[in-house]
C-alpha atoms as a PDB file:
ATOM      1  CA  UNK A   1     -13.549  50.910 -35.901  1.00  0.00           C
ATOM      2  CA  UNK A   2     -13.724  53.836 -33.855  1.00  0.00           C
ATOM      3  CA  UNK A   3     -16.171  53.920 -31.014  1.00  0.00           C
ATOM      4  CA  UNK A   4     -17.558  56.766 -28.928  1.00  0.00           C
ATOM      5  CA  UNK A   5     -18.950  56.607 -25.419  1.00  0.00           C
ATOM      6  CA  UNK A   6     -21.612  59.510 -24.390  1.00  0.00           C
ATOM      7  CA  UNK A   7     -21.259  59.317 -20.997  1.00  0.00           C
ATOM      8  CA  UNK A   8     -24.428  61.535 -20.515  1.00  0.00           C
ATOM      9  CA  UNK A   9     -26.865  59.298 -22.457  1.00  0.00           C
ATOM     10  CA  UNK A  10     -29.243  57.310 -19.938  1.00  0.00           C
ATOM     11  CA  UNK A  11     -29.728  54.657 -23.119  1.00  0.00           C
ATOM     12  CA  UNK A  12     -27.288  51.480 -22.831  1.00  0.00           C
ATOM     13  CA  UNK A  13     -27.647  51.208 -26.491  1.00  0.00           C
ATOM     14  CA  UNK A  14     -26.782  54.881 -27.618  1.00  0.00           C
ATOM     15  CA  UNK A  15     -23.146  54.337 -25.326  1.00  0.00           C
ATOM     16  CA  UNK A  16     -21.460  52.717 -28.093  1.00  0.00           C
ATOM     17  CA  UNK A  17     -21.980  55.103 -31.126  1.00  0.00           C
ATOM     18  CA  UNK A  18     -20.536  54.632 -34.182  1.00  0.00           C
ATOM     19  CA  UNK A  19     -18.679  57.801 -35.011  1.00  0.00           C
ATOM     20  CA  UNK A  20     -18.313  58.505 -38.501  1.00  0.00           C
ATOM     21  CA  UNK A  21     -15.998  61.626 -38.208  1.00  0.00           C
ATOM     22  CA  UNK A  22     -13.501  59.527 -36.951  1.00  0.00           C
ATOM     23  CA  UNK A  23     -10.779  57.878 -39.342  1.00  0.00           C
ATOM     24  CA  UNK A  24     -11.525  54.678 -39.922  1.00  0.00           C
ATOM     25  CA  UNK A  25      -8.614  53.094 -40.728  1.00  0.00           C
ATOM     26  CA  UNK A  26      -5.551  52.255 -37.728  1.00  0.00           C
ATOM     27  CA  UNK A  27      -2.366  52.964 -39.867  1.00  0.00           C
ATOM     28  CA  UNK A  28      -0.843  49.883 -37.070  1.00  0.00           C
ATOM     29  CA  UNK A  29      -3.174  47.326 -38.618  1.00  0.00           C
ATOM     30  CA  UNK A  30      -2.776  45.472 -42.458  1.00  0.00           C
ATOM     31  CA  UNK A  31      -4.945  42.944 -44.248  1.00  0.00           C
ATOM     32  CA  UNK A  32      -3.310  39.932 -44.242  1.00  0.00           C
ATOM     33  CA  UNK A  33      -5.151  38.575 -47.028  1.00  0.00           C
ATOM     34  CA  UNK A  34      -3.953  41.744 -49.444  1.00  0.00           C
ATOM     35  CA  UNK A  35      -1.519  39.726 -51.537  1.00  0.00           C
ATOM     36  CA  UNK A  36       1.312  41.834 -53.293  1.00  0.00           C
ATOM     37  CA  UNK A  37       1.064  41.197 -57.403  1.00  0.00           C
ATOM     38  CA  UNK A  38       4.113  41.635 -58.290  1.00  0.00           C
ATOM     39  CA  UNK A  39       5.747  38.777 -56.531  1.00  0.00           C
ATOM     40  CA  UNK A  40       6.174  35.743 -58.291  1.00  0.00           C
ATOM     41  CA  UNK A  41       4.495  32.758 -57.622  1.00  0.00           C
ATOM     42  CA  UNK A  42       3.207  29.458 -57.927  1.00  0.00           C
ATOM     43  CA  UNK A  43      -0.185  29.478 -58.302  1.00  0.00           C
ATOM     44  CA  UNK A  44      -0.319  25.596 -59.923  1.00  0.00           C
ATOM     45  CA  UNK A  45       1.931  22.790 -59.754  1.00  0.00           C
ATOM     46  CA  UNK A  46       1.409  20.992 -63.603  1.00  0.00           C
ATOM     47  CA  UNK A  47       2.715  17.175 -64.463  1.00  0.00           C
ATOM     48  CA  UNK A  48       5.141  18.902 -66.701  1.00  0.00           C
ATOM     49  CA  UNK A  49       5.865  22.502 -65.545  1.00  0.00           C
ATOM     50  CA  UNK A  50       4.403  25.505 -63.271  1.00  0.00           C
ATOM     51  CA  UNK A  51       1.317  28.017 -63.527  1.00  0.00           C
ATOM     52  CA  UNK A  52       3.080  31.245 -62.262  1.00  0.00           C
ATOM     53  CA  UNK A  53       1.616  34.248 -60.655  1.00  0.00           C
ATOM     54  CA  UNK A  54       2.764  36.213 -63.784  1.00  0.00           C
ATOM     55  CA  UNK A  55       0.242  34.751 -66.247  1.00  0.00           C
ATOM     56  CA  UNK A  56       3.443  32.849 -67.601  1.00  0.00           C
ATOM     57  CA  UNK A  57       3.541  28.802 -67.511  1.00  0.00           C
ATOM     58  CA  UNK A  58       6.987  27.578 -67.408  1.00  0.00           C
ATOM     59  CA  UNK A  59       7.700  23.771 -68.943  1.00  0.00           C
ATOM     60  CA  UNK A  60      10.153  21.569 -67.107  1.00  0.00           C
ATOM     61  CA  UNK A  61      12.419  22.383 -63.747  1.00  0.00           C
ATOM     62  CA  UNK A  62      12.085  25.600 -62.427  1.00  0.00           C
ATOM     63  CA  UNK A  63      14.292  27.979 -60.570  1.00  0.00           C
ATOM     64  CA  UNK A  64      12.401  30.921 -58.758  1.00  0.00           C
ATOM     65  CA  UNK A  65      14.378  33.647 -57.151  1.00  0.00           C
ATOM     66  CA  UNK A  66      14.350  36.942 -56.695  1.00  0.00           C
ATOM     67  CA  UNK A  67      11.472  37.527 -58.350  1.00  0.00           C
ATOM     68  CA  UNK A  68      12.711  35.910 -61.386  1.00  0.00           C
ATOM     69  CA  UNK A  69      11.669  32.692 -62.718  1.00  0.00           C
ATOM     70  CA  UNK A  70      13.898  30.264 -65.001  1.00  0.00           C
ATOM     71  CA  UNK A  71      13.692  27.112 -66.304  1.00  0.00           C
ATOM     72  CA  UNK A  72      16.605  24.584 -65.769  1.00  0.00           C
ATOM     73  CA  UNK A  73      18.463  22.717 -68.537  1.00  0.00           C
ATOM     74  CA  UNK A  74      18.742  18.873 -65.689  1.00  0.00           C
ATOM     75  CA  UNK A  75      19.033  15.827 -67.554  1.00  0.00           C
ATOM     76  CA  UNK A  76      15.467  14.156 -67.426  1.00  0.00           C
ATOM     77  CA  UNK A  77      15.214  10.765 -65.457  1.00  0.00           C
ATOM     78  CA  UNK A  78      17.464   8.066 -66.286  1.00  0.00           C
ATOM     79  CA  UNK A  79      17.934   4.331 -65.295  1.00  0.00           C
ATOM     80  CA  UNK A  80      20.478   3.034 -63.713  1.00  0.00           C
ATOM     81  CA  UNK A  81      22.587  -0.495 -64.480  1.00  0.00           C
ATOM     82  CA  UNK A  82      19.796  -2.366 -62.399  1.00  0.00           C
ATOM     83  CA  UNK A  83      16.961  -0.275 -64.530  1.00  0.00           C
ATOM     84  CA  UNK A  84      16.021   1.760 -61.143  1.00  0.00           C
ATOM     85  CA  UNK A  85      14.998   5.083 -62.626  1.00  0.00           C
ATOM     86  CA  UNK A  86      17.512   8.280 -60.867  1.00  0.00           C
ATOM     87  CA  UNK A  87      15.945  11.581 -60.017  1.00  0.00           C
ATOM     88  CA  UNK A  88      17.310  14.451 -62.173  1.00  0.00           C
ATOM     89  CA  UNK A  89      18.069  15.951 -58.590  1.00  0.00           C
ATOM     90  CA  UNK A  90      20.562  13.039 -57.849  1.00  0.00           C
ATOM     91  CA  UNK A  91      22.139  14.125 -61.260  1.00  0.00           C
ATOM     92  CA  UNK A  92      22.240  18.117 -60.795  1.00  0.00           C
ATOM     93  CA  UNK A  93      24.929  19.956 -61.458  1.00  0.00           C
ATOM     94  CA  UNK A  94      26.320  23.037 -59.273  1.00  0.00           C
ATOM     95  CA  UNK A  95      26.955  25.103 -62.663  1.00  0.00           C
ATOM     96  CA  UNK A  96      23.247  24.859 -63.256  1.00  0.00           C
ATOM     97  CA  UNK A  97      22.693  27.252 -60.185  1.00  0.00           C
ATOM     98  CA  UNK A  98      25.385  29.689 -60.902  1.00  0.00           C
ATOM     99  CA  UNK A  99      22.493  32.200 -61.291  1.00  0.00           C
ATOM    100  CA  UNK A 100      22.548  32.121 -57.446  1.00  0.00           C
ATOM    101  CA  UNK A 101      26.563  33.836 -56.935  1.00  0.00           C
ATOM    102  CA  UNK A 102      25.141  36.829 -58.682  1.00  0.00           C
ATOM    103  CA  UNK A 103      22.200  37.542 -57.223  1.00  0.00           C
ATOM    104  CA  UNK A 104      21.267  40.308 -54.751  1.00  0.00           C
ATOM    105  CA  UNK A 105      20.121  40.238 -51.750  1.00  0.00           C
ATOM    106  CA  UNK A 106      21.471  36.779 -51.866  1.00  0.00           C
ATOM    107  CA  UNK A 107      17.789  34.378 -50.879  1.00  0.00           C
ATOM    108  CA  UNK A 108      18.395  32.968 -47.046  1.00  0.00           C
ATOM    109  CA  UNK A 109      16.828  29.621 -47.887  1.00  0.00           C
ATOM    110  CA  UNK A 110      16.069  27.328 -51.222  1.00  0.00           C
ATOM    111  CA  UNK A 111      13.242  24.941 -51.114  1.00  0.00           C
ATOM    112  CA  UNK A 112      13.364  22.251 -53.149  1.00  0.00           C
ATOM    113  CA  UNK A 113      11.184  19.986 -55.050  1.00  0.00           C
ATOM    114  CA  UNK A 114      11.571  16.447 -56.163  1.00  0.00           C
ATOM    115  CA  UNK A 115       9.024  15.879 -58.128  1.00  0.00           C
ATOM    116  CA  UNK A 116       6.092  13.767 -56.774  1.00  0.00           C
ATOM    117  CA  UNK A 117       8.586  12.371 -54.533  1.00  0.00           C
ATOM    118  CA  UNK A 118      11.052  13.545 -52.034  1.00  0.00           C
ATOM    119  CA  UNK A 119      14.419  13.476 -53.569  1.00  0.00           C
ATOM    120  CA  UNK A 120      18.106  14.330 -52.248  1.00  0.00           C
ATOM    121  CA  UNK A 121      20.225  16.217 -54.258  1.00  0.00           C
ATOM    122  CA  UNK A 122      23.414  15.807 -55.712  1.00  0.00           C
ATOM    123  CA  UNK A 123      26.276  16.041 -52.855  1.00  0.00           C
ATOM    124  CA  UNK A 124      27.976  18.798 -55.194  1.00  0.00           C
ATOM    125  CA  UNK A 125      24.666  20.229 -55.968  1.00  0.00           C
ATOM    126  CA  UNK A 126      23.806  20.189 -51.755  1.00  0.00           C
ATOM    127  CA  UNK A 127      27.728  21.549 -51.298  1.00  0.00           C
ATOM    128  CA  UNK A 128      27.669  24.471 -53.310  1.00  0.00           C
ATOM    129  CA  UNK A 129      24.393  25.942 -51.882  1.00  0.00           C
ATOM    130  CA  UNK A 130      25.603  25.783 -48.417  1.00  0.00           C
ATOM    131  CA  UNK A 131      28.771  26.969 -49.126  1.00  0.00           C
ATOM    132  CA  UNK A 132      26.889  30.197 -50.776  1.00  0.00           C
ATOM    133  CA  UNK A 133      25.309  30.533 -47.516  1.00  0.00           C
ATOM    134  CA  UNK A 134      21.693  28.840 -48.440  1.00  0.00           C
ATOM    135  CA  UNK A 135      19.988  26.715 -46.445  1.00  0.00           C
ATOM    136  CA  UNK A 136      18.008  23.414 -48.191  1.00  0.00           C
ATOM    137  CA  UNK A 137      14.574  22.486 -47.432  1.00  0.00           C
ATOM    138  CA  UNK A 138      13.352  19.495 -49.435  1.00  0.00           C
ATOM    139  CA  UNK A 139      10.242  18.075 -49.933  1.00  0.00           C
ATOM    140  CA  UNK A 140       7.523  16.296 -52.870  1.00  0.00           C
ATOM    141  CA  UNK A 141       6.841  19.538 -55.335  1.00  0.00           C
ATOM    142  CA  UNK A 142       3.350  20.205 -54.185  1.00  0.00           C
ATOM    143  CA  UNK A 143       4.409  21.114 -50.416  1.00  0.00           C
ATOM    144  CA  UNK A 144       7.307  22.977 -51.901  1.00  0.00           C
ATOM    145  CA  UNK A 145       5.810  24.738 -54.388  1.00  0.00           C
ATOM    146  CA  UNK A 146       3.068  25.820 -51.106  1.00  0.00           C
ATOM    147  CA  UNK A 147       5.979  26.465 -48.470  1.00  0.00           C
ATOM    148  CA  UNK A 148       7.706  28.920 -51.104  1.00  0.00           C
ATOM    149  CA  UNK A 149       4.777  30.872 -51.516  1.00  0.00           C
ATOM    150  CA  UNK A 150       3.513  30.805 -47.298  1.00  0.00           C
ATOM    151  CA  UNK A 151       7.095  32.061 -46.858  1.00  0.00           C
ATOM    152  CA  UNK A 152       6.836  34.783 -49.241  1.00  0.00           C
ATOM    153  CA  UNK A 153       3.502  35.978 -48.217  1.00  0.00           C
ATOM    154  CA  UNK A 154       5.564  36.263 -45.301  1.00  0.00           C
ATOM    155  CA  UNK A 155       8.417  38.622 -46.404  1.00  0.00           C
ATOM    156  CA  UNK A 156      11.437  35.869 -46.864  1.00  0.00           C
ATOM    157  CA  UNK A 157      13.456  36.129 -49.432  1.00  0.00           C
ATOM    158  CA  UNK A 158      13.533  32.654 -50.675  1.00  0.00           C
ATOM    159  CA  UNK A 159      14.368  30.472 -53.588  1.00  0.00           C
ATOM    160  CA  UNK A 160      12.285  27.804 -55.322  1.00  0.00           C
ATOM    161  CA  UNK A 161      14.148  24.986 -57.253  1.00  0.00           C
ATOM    162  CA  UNK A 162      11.848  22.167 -58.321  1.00  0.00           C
ATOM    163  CA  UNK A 163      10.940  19.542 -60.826  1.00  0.00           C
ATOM    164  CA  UNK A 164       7.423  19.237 -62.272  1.00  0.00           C
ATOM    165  CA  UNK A 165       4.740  17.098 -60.106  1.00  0.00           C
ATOM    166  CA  UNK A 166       5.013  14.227 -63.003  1.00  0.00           C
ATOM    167  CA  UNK A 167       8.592  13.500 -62.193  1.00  0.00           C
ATOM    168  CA  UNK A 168       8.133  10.101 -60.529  1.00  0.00           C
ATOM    169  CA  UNK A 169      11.738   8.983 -60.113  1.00  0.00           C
END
C-alpha cells in the first residue's frame, strides 16, 4: 500500500492518507500462497497409488519428474527364505529409471518414498542415480510425497519416486 503524508494537515489522523491514485501493487513483491497449476503434484498420498494435482490418480509406484508423472512396473513385496517380507525398493532395478538419462533439465535431487516405511534402495538402483548426477533423499511416502511438493513450490527441479502409503514392507 501506498501511503501519503500531508505535511500541512494539523490532524494526526489525516497524515497517513490512503492514496488511491497511486499503483497499488509493488512489482518487487509476490504472493507466496499463488500456487502455479500447471505443476504436477501430489495432492494425496492413497494405500494403493497417488491423487495428483492434474485431476489424474495414478495406481501403484510412481515416478514424478519434470512435470511428468509415470507409474513404475517394481515387483510388489516379496518374502524372503526366513518369510521377512522385502521392500520393492530393495528389489529396484536401474533400467526402471532410464526415463531419467533423457530428460532435460536433468532434476538436481530425487526424493524417495518407501512406502509407510523408510526403505533403502537397491545398491544398483542408489548407483545409477548418483552416477547421473542426482542426489537421494529418502524417507516414509507421506513426508516425501510433502518435501517434493515444499521444494517445488519453491522452484527446484526435483524428482519424486515412491511407493504407495500401503506398502508396509
Amino acid at each position: 500500500m501506498f501511503y501519503t503524508s500531508d505535511r500541512r494537515s494539523e490532524n494526526k489522523n489525516d497524515r497517513l492518507k490512503y492514496d488511491m491514485k497511486e499503483p497499488q501493487l509493488d512489482s518487487g513483491m509476490a504472493n507466496i500462497f499463488q500456487i502455479d497449476q500447471s505443476v504436477v503434484r501430489i495432492i494425496d498420498v492413497l494405500s494403493t497409488g497417488f491423487k495428483l494435482s492434474n485431476g489424474k490418480t495414478a495406481y501403484g509406484p510412481l515416478l514424478v519428474v519434470n512435470n511428468e508423472a509415470f507409474t513404475l512396473k517394481i515387483p510388489p513385496p516379496v518374502p524372503n527364505p526366513n518369510g521377512k517380507i522385502i521392500n520393492p525398493l530393495l528389489l529396484l532395478d536401474p533400467k526402471a529409471l532410464a526415463v531419467l538419462d533423457i530428460v532435460t533439465p536433468k532434476p538436481e535431487l530425487i526424493v524417495v518414498g518407501g512406502g509407510a516405511h523408510l526403505s533403502q534402495l537397491s545398491e544398483g538402483a542408489r548407483k545409477y542415480l548418483t552416477s547421473i548426477g542426482l542426489k537421494v533423499e529418502l524417507a516414509n511416502t507421506r513426508y516425501a510425497s510433502s518435501t517434493f511438493n515444499t521444494l517445488l513450490e519453491e522452484g527446484r527441479n526435483i524428482a519424486f519416486l515412491a511407493l504407495p502409503a500401503g506398502v508396509t514392507a
